[in-house]
PDB file of N, CA and C in Angstrom:
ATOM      1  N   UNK A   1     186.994 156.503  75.436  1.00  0.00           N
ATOM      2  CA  UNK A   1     187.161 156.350  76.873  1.00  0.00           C
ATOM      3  C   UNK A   1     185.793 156.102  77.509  1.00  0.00           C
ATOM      4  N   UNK A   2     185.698 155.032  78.099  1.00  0.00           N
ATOM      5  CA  UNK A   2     184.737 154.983  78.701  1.00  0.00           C
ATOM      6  C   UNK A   2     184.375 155.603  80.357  1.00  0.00           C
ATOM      7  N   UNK A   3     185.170 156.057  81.201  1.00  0.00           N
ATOM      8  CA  UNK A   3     184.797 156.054  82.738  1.00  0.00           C
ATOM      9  C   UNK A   3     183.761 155.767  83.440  1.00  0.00           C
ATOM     10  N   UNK A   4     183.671 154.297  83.318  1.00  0.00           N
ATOM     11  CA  UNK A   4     183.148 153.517  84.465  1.00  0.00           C
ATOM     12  C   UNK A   4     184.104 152.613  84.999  1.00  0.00           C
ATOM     13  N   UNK A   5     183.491 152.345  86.096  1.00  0.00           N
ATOM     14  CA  UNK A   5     184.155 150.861  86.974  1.00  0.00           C
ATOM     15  C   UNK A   5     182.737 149.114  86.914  1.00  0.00           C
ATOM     16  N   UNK A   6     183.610 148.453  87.136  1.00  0.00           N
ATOM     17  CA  UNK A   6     182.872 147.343  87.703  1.00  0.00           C
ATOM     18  C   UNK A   6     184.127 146.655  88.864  1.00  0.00           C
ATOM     19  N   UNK A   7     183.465 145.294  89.337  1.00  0.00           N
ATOM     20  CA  UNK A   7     184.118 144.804  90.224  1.00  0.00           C
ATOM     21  C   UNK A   7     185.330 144.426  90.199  1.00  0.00           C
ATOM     22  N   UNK A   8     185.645 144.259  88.516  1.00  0.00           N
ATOM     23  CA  UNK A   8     187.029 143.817  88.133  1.00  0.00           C
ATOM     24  C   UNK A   8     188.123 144.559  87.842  1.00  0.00           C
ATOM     25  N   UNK A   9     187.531 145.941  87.866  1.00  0.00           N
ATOM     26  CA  UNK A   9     188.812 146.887  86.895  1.00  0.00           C
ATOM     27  C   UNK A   9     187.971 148.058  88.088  1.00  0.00           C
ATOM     28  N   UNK A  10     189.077 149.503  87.717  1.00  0.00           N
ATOM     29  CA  UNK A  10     188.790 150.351  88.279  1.00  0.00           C
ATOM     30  C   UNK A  10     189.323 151.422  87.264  1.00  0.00           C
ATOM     31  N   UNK A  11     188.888 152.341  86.989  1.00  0.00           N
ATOM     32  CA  UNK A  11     189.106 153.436  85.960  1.00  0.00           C
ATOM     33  C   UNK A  11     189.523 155.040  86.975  1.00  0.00           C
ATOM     34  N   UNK A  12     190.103 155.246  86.467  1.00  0.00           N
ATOM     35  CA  UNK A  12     191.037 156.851  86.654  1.00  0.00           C
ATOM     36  C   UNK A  12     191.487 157.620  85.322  1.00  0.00           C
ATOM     37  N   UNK A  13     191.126 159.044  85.835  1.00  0.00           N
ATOM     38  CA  UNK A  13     192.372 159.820  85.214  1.00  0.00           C
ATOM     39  C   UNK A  13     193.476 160.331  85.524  1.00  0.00           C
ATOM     40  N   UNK A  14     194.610 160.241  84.555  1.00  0.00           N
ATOM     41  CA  UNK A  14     196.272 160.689  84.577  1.00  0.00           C
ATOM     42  C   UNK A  14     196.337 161.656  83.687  1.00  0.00           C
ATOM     43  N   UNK A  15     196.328 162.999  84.123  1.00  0.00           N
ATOM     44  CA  UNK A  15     196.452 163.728  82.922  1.00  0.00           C
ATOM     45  C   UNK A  15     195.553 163.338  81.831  1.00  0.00           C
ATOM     46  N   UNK A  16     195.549 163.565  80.718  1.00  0.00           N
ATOM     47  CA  UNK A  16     194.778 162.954  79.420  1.00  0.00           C
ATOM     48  C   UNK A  16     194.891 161.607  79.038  1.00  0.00           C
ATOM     49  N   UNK A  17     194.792 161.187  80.061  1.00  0.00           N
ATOM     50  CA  UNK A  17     195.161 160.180  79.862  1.00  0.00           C
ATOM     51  C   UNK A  17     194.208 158.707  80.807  1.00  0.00           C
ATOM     52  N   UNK A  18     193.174 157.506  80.408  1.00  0.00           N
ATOM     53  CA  UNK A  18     192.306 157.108  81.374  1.00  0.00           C
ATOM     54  C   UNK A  18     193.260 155.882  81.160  1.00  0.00           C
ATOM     55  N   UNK A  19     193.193 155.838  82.985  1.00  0.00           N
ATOM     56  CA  UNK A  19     194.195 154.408  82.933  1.00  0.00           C
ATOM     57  C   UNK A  19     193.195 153.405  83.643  1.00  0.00           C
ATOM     58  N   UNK A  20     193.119 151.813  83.722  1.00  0.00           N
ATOM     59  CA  UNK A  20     192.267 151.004  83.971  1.00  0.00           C
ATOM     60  C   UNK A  20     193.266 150.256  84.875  1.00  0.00           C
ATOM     61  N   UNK A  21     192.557 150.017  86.051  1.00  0.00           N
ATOM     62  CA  UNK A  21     192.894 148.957  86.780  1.00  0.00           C
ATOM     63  C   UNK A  21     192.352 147.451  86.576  1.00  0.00           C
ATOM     64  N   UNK A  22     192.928 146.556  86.744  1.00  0.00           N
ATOM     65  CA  UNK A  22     192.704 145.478  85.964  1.00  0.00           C
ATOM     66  C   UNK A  22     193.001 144.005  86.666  1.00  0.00           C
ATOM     67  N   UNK A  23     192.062 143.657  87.802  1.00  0.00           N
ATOM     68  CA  UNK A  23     192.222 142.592  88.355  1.00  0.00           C
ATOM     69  C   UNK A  23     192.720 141.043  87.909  1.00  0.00           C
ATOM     70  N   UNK A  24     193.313 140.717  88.330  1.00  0.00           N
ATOM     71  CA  UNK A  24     194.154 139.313  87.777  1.00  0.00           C
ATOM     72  C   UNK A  24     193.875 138.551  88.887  1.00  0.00           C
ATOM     73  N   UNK A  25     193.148 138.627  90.024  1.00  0.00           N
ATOM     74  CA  UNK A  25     192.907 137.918  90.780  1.00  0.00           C
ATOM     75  C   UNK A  25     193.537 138.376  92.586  1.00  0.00           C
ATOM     76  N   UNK A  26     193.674 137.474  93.250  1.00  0.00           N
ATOM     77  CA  UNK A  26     193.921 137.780  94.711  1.00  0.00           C
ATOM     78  C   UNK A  26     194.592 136.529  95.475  1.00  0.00           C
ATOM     79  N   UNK A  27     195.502 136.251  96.182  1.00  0.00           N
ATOM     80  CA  UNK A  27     195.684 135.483  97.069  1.00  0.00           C
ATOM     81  C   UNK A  27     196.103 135.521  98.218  1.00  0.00           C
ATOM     82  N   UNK A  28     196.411 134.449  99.321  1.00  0.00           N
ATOM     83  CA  UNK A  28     196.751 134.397 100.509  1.00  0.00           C
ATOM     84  C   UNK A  28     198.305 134.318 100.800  1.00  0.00           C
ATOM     85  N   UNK A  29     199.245 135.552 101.469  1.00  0.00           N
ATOM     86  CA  UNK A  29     200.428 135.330 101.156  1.00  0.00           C
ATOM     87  C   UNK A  29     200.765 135.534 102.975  1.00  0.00           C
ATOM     88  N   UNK A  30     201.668 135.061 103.606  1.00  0.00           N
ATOM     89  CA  UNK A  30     202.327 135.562 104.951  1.00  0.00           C
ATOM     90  C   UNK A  30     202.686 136.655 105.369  1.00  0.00           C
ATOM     91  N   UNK A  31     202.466 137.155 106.245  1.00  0.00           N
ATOM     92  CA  UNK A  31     203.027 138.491 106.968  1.00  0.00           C
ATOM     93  C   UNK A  31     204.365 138.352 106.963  1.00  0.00           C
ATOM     94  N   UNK A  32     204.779 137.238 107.220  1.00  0.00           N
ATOM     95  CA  UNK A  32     206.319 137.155 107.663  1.00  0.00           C
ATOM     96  C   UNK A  32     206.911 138.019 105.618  1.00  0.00           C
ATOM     97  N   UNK A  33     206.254 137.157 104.940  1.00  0.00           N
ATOM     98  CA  UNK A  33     207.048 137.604 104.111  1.00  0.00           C
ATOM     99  C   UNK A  33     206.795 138.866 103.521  1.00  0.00           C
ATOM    100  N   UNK A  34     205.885 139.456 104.216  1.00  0.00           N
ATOM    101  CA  UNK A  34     205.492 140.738 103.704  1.00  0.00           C
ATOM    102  C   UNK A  34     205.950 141.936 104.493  1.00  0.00           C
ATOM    103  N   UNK A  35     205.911 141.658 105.448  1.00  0.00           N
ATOM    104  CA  UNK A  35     206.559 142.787 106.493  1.00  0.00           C
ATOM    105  C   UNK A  35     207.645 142.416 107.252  1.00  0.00           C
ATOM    106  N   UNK A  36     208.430 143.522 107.249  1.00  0.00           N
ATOM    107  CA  UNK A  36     210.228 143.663 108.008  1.00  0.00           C
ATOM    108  C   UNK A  36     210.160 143.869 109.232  1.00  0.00           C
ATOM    109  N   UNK A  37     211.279 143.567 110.257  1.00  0.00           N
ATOM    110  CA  UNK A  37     211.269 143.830 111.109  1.00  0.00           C
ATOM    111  C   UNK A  37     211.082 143.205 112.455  1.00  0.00           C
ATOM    112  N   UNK A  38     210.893 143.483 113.358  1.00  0.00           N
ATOM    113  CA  UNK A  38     211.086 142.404 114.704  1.00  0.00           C
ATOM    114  C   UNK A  38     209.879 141.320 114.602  1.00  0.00           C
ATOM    115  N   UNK A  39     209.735 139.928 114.475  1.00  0.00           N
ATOM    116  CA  UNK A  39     208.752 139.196 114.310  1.00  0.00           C
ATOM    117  C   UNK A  39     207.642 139.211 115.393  1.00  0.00           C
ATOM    118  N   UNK A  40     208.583 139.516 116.695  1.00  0.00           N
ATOM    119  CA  UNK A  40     207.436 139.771 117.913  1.00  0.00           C
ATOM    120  C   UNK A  40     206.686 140.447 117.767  1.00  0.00           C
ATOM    121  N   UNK A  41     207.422 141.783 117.453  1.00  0.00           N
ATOM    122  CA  UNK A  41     206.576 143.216 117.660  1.00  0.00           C
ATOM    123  C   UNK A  41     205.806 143.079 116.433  1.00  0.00           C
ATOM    124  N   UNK A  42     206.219 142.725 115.574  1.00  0.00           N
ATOM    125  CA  UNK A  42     204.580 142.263 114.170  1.00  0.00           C
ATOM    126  C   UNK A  42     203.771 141.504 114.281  1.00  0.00           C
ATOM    127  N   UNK A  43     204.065 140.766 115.269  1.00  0.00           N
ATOM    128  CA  UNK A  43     203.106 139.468 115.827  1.00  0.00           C
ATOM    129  C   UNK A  43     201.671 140.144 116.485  1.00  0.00           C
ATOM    130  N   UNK A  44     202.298 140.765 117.877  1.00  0.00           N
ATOM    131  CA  UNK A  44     201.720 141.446 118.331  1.00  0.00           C
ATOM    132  C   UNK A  44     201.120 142.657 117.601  1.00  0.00           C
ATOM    133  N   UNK A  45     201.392 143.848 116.921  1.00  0.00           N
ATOM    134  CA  UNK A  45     200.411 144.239 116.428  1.00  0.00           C
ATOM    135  C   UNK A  45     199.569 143.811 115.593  1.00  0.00           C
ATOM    136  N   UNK A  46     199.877 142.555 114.912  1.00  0.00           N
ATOM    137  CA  UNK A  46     198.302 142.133 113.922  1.00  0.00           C
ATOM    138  C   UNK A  46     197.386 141.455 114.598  1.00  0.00           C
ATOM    139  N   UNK A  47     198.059 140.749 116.002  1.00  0.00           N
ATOM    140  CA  UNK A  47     197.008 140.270 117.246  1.00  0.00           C
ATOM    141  C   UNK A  47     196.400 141.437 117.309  1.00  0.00           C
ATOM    142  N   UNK A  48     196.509 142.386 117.951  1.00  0.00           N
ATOM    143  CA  UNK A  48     196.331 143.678 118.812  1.00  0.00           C
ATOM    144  C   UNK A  48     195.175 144.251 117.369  1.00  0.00           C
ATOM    145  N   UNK A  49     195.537 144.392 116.567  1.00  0.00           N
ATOM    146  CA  UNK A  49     194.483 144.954 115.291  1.00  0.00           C
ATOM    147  C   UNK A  49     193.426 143.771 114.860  1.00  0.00           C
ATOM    148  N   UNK A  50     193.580 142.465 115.634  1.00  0.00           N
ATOM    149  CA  UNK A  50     192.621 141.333 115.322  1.00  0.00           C
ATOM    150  C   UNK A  50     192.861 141.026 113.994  1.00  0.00           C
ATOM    151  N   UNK A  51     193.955 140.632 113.490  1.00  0.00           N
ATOM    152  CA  UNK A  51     194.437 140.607 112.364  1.00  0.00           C
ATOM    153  C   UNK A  51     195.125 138.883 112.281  1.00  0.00           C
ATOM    154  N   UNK A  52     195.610 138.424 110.981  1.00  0.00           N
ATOM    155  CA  UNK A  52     195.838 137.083 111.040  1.00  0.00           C
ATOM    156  C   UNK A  52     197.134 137.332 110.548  1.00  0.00           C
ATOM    157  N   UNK A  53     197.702 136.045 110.339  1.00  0.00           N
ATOM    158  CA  UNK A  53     199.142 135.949 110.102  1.00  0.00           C
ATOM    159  C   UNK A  53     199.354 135.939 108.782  1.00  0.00           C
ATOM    160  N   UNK A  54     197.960 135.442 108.034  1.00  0.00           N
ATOM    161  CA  UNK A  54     198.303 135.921 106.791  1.00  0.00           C
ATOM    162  C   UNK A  54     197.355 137.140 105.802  1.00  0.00           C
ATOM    163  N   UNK A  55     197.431 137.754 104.454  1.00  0.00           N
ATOM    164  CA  UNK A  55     197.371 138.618 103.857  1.00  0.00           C
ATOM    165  C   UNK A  55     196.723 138.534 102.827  1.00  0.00           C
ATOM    166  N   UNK A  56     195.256 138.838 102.458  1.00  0.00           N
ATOM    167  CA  UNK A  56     195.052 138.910 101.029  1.00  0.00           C
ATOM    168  C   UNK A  56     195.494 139.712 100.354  1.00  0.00           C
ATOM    169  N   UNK A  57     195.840 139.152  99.667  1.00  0.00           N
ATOM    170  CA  UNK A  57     196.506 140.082  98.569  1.00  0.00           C
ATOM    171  C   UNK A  57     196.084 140.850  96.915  1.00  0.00           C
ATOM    172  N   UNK A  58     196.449 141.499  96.438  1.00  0.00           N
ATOM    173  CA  UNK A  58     195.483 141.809  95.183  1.00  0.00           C
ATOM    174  C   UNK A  58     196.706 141.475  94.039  1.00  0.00           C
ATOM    175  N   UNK A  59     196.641 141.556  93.039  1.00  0.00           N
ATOM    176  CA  UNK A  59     197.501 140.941  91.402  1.00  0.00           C
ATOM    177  C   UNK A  59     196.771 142.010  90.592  1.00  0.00           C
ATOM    178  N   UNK A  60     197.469 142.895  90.111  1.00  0.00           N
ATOM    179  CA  UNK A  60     196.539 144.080  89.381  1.00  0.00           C
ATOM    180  C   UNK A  60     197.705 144.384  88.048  1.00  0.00           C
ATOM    181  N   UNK A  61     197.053 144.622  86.841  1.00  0.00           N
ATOM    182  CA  UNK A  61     197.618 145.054  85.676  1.00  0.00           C
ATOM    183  C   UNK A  61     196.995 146.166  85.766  1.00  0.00           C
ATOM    184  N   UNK A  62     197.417 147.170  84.103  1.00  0.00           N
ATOM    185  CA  UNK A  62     197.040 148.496  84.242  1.00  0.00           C
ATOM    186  C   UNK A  62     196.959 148.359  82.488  1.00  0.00           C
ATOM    187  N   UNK A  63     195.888 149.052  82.040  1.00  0.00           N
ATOM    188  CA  UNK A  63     195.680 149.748  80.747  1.00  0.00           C
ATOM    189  C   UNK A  63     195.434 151.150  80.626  1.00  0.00           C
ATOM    190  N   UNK A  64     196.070 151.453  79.973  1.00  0.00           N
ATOM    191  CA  UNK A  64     196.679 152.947  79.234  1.00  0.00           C
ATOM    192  C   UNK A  64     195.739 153.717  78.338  1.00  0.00           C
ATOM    193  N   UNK A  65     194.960 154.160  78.232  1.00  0.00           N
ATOM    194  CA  UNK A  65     194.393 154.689  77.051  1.00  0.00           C
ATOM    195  C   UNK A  65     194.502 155.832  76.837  1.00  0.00           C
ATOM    196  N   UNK A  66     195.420 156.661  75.704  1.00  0.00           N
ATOM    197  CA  UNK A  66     195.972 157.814  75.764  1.00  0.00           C
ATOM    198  C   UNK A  66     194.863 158.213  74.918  1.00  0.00           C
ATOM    199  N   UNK A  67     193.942 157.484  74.133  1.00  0.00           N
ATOM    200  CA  UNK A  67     193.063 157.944  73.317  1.00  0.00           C
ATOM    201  C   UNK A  67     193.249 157.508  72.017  1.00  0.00           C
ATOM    202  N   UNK A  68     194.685 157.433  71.527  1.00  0.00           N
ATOM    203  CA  UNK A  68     195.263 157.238  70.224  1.00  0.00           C
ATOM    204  C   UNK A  68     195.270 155.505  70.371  1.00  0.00           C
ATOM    205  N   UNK A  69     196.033 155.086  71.333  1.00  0.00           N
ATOM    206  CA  UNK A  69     196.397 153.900  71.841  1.00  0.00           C
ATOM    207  C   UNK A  69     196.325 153.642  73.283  1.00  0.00           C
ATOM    208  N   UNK A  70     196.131 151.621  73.167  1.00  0.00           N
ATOM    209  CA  UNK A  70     195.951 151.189  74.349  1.00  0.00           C
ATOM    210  C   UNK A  70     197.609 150.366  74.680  1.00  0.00           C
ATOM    211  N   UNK A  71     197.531 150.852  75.675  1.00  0.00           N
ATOM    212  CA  UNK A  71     198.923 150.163  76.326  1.00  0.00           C
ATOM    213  C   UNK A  71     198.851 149.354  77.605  1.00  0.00           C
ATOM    214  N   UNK A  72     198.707 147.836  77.882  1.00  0.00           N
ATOM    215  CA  UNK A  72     198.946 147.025  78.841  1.00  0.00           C
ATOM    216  C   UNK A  72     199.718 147.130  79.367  1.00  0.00           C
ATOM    217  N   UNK A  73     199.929 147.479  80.623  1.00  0.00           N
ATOM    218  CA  UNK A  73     201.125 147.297  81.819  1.00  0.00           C
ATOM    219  C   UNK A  73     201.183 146.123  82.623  1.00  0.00           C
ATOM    220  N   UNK A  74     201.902 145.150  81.909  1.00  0.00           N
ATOM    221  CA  UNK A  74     202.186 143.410  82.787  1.00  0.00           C
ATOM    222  C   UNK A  74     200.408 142.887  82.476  1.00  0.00           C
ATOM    223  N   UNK A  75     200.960 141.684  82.095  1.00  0.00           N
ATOM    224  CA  UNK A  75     200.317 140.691  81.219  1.00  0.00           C
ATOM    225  C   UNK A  75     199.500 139.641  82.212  1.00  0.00           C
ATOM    226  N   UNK A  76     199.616 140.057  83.854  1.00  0.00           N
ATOM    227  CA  UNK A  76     199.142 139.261  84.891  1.00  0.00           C
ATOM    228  C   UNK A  76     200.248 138.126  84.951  1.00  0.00           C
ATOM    229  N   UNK A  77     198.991 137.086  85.850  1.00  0.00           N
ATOM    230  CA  UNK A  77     200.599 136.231  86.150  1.00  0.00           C
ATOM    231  C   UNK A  77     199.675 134.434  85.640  1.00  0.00           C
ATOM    232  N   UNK A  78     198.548 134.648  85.081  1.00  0.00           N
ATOM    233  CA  UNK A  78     197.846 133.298  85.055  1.00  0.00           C
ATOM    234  C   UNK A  78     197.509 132.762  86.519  1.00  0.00           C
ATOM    235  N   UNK A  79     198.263 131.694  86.071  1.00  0.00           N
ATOM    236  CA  UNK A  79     197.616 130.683  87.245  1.00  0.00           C
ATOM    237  C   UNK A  79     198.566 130.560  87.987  1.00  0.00           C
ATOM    238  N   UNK A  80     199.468 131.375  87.357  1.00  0.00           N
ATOM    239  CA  UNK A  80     201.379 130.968  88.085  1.00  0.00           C
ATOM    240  C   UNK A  80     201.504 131.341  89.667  1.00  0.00           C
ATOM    241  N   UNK A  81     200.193 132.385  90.246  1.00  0.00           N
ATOM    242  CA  UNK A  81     200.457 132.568  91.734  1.00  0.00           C
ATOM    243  C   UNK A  81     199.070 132.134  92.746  1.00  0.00           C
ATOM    244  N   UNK A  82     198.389 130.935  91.763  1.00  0.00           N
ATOM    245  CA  UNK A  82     197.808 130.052  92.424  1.00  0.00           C
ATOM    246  C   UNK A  82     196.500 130.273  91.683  1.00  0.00           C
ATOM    247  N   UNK A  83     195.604 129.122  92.393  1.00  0.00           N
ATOM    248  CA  UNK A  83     194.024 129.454  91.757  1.00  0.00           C
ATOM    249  C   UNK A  83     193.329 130.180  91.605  1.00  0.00           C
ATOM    250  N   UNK A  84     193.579 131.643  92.350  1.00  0.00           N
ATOM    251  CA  UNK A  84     192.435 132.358  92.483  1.00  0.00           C
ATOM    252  C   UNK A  84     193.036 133.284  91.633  1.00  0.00           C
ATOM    253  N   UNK A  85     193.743 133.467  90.964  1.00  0.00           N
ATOM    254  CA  UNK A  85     194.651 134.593  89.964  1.00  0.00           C
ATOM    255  C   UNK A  85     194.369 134.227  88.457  1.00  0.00           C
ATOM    256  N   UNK A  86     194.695 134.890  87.617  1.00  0.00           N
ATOM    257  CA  UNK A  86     194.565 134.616  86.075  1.00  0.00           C
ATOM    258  C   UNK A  86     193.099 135.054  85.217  1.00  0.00           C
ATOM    259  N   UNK A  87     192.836 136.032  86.094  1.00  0.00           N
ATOM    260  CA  UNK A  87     191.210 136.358  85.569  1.00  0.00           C
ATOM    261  C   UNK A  87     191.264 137.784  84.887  1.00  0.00           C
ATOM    262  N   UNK A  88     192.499 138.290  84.547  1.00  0.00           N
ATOM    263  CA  UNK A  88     193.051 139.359  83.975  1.00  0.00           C
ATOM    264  C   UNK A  88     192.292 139.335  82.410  1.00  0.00           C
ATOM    265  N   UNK A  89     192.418 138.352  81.218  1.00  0.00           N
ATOM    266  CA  UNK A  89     191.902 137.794  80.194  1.00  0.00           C
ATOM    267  C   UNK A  89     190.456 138.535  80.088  1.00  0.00           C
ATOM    268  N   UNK A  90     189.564 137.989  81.278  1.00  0.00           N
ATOM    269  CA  UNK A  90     187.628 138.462  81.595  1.00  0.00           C
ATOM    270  C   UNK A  90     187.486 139.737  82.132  1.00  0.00           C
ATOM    271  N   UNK A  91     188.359 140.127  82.807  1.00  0.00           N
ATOM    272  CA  UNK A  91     188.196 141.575  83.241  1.00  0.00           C
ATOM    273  C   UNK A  91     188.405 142.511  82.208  1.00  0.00           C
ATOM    274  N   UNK A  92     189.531 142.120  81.123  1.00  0.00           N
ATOM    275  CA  UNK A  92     190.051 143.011  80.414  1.00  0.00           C
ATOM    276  C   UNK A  92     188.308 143.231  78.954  1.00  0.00           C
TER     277      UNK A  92
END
């Protein structure tokens, strides 16, 4: 087990257990499709918070290290949710 971080991954403990966060990248997705509810009244509060209509977003896998074994949680998504994603491979 190592416990460090860098910019790409983020490290924790679970019980005995060090799990790794594991960047796959980030993109730009809509409010509309991210949040429920009256479109006005969401309008207005992301105006009101100086906020935009749309969302960066994060794409994160997870590794497991119980010590014995490493276990990947979701394989990322490549390039499948646009250019700036699929960097899961270099982080890992």
């Amino acid at each position: 087990m190592i416990k460090s971080d860098s910019p790409g991954f983020f490290r924790l403990m679970v019980g005995d257990c060090e799990v790794t966060v594991l960047s796959d990248g980030k993109n730009l997705l809509a409010a509309a499709k991210l949040l429920q509810g009256d479109t006005a009244r969401i309008a207005d509060a992301l105006k009101s918070n100086f906020l935009g209509e749309q969302f960066e977003t994060s794409h994160n896998s997870f590794l497991v290290n119980t010590g014995d074994k490493l276990v990947l949680v979701d394989a990322g998504a490549g390039t499948l949710l646009g250019p700036h994603t699929g960097k899961l491979l270099g982080n890992l």
